[in-house]
C-alpha atoms as a PDB file:
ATOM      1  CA  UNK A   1      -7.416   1.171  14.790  1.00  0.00           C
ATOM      2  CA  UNK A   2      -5.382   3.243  12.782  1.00  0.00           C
ATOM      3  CA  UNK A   3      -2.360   2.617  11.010  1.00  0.00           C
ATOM      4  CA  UNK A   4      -0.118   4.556   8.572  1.00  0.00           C
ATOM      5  CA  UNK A   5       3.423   3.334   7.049  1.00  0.00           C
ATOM      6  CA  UNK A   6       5.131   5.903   5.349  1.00  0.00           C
ATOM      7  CA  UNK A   7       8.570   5.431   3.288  1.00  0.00           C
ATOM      8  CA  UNK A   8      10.780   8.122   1.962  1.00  0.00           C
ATOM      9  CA  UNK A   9       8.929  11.180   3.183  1.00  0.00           C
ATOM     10  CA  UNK A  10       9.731  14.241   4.418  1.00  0.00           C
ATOM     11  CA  UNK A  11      10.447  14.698   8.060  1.00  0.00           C
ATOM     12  CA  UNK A  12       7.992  17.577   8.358  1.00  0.00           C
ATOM     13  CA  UNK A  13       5.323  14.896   7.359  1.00  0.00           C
ATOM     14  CA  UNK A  14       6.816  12.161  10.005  1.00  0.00           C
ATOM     15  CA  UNK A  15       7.124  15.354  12.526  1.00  0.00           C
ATOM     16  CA  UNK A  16       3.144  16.033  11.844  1.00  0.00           C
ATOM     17  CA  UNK A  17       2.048  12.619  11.945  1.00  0.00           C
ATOM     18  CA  UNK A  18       4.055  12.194  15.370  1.00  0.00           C
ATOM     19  CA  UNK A  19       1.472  14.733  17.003  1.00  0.00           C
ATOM     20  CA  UNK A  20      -1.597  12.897  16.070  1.00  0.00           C
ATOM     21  CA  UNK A  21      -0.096   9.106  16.692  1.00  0.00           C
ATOM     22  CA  UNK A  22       2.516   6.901  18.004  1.00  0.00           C
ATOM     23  CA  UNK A  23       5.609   6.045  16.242  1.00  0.00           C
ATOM     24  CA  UNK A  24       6.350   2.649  17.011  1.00  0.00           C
ATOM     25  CA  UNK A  25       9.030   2.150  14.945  1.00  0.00           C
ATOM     26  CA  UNK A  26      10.647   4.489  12.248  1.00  0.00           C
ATOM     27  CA  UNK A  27       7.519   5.561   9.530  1.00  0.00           C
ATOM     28  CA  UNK A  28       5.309   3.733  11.721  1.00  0.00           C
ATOM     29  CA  UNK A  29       2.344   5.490  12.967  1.00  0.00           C
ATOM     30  CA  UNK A  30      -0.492   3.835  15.097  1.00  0.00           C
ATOM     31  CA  UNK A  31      -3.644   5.052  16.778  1.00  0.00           C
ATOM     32  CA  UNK A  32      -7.492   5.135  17.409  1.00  0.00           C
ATOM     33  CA  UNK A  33      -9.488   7.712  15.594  1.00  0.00           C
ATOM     34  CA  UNK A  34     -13.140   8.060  13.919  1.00  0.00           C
ATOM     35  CA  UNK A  35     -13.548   8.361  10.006  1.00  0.00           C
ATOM     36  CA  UNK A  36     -13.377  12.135  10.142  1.00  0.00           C
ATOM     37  CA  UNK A  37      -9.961  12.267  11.448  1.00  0.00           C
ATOM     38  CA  UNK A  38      -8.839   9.460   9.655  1.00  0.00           C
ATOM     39  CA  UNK A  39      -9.500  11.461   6.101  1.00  0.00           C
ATOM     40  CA  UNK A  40      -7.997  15.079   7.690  1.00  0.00           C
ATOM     41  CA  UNK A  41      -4.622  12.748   7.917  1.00  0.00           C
ATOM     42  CA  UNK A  42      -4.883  10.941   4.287  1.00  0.00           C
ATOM     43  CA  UNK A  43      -5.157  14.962   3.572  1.00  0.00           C
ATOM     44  CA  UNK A  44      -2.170  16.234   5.172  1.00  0.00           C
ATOM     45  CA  UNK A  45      -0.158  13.054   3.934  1.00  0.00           C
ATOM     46  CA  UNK A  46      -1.546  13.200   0.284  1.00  0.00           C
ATOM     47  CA  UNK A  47      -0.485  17.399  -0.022  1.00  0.00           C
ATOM     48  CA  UNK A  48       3.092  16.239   1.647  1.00  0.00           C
ATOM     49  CA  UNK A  49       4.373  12.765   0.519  1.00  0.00           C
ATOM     50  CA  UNK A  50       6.607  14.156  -2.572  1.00  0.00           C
ATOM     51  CA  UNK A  51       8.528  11.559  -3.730  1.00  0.00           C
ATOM     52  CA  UNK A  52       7.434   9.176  -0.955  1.00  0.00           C
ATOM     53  CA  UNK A  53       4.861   6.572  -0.281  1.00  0.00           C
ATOM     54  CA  UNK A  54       2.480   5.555   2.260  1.00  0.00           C
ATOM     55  CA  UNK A  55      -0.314   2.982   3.056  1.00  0.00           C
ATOM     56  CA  UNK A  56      -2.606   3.912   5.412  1.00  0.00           C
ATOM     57  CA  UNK A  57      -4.923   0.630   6.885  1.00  0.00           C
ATOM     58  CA  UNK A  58      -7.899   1.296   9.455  1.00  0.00           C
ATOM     59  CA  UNK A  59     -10.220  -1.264  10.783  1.00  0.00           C
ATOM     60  CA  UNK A  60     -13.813  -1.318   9.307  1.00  0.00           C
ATOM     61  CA  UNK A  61     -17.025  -3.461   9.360  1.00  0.00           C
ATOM     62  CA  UNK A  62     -16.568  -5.891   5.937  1.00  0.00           C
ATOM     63  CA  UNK A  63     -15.774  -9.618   5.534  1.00  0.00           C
ATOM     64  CA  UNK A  64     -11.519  -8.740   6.055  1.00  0.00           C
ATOM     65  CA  UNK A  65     -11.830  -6.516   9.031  1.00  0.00           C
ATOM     66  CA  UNK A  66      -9.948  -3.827   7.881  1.00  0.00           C
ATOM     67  CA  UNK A  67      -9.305  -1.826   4.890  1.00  0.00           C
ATOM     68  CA  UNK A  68      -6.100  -0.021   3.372  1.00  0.00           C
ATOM     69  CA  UNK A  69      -5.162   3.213   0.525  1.00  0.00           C
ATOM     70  CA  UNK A  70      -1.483   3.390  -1.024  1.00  0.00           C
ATOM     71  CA  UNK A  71      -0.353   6.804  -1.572  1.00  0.00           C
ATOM     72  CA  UNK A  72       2.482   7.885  -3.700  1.00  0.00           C
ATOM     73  CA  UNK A  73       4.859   5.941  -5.975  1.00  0.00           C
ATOM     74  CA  UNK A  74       4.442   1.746  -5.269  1.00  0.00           C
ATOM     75  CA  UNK A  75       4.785  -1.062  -6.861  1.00  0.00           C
ATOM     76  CA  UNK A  76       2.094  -1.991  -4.335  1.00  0.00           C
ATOM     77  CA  UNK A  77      -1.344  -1.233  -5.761  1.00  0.00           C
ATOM     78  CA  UNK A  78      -4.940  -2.189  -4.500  1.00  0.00           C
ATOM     79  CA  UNK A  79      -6.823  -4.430  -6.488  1.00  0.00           C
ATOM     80  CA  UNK A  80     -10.673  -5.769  -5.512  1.00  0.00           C
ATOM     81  CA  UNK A  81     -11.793  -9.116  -6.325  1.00  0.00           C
ATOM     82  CA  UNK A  82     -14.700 -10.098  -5.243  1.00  0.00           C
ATOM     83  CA  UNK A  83     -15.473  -7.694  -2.472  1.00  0.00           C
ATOM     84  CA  UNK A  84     -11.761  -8.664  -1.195  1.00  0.00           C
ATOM     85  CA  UNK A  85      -9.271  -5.733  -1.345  1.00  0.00           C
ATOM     86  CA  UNK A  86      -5.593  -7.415  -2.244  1.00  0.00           C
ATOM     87  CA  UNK A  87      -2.314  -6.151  -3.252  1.00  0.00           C
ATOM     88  CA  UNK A  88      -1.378  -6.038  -6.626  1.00  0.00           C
ATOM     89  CA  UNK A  89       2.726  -5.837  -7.803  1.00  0.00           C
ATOM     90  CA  UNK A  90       3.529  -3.648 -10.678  1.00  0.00           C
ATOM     91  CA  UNK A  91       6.592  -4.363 -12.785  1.00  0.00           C
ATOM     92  CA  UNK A  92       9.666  -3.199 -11.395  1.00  0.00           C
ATOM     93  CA  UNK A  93      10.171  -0.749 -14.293  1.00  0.00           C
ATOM     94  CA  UNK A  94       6.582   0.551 -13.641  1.00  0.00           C
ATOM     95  CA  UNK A  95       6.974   1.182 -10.181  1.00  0.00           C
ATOM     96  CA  UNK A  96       9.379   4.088 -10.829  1.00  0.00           C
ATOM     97  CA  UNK A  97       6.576   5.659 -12.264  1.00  0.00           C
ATOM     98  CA  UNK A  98       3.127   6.648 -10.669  1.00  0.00           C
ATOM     99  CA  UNK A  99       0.686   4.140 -10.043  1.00  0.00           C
ATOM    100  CA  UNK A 100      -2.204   3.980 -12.396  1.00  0.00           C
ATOM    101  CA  UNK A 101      -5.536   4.507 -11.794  1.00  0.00           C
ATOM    102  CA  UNK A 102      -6.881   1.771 -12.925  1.00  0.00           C
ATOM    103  CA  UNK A 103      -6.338  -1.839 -12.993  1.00  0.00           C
ATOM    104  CA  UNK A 104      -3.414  -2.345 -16.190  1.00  0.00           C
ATOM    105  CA  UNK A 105      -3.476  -5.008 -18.289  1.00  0.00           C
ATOM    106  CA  UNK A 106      -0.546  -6.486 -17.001  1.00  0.00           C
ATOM    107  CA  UNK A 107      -1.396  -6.764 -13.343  1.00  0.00           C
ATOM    108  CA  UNK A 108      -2.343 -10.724 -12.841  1.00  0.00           C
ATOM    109  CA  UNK A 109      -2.492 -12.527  -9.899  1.00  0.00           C
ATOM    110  CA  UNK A 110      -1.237 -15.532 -11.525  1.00  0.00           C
ATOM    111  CA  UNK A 111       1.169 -14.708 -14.295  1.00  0.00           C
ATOM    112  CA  UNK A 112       3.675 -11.933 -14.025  1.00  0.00           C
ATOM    113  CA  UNK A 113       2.932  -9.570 -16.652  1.00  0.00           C
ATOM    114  CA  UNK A 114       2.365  -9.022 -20.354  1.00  0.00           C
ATOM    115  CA  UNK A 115       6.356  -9.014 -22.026  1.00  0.00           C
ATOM    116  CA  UNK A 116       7.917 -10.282 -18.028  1.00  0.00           C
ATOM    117  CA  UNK A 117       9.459 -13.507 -17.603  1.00  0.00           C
ATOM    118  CA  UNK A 118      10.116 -14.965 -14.224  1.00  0.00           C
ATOM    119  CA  UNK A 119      12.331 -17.818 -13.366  1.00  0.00           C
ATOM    120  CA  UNK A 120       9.427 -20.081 -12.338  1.00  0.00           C
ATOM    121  CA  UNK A 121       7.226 -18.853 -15.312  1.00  0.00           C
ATOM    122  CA  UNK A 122       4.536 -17.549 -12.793  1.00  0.00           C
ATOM    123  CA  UNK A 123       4.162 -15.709  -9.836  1.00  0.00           C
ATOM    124  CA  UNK A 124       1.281 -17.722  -8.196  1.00  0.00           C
ATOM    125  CA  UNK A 125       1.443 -19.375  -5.130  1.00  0.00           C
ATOM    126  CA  UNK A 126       4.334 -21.115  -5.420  1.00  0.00           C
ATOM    127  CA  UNK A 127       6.790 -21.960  -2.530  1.00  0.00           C
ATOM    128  CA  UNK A 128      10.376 -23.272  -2.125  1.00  0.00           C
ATOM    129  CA  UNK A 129      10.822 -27.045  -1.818  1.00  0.00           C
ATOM    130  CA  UNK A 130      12.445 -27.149   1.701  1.00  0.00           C
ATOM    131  CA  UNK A 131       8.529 -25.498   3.019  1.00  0.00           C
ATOM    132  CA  UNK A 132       6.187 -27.292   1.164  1.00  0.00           C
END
């Protein structure tokens, strides 16, 4: 399985991706291909996203069942621990701005960032009082 999520692209790119899989819902792209089609559409999307972003997940033989890119400019960054791949949130201010390549200093999966406050004092798992 196959899925891409795009957000703020052209329509040329949504138009392209429409003749290779099914649009479910608006930027919502789902189908069944091998590996080798799978990178000629990262391809197209990575030389026509602009000012966009996408995420493209496909299932795959490892512990999670499935693995996932980002593409573009996200707040929403990959991050591997342990073998796991998780998403990572950049500060707000960083998100504006391309991604890094690596994994910054201030992306922690426990406190929320080097010079950021939060109300709560941490981003962890924390839930509201009514659910716990």
């Amino acid at each position: 399985m196959l899925v891409i999520v795009t957000e703020s692209v052209p329509a040329r790119l949504r138009g392209y991706l429409s003749r290779w899989m099914l649009e479910v819902r608006a930027g919502v792209f789902l189908a069944a291909y091998s590996s080798k089609v799978r990178e000629m559409l990262i391809s197209a999307v990575k030389k026509n996203i602009e000012t966009g972003n996408v995420v493209v997940a496909w299932s795959t033989n490892n512990e999670s069942g499935f693995d996932f890119e980002t593409y573009g400019k996200n707040r929403r960054i990959p991050l591997e621990v342990d073998g796991f791949k998780l998403v990572s949130f950049l500060p707000s201010e960083i998100g504006a701005e391309a991604a890094p390549s690596t994994t910054p200093e201030y992306c922690s999966l426990t406190s929320p960032g080097k010079g950021i406050e939060s109300a709560q004092g941490s981003v962890g798992n924390q839930l509201p009082p009514k659910l716990i």
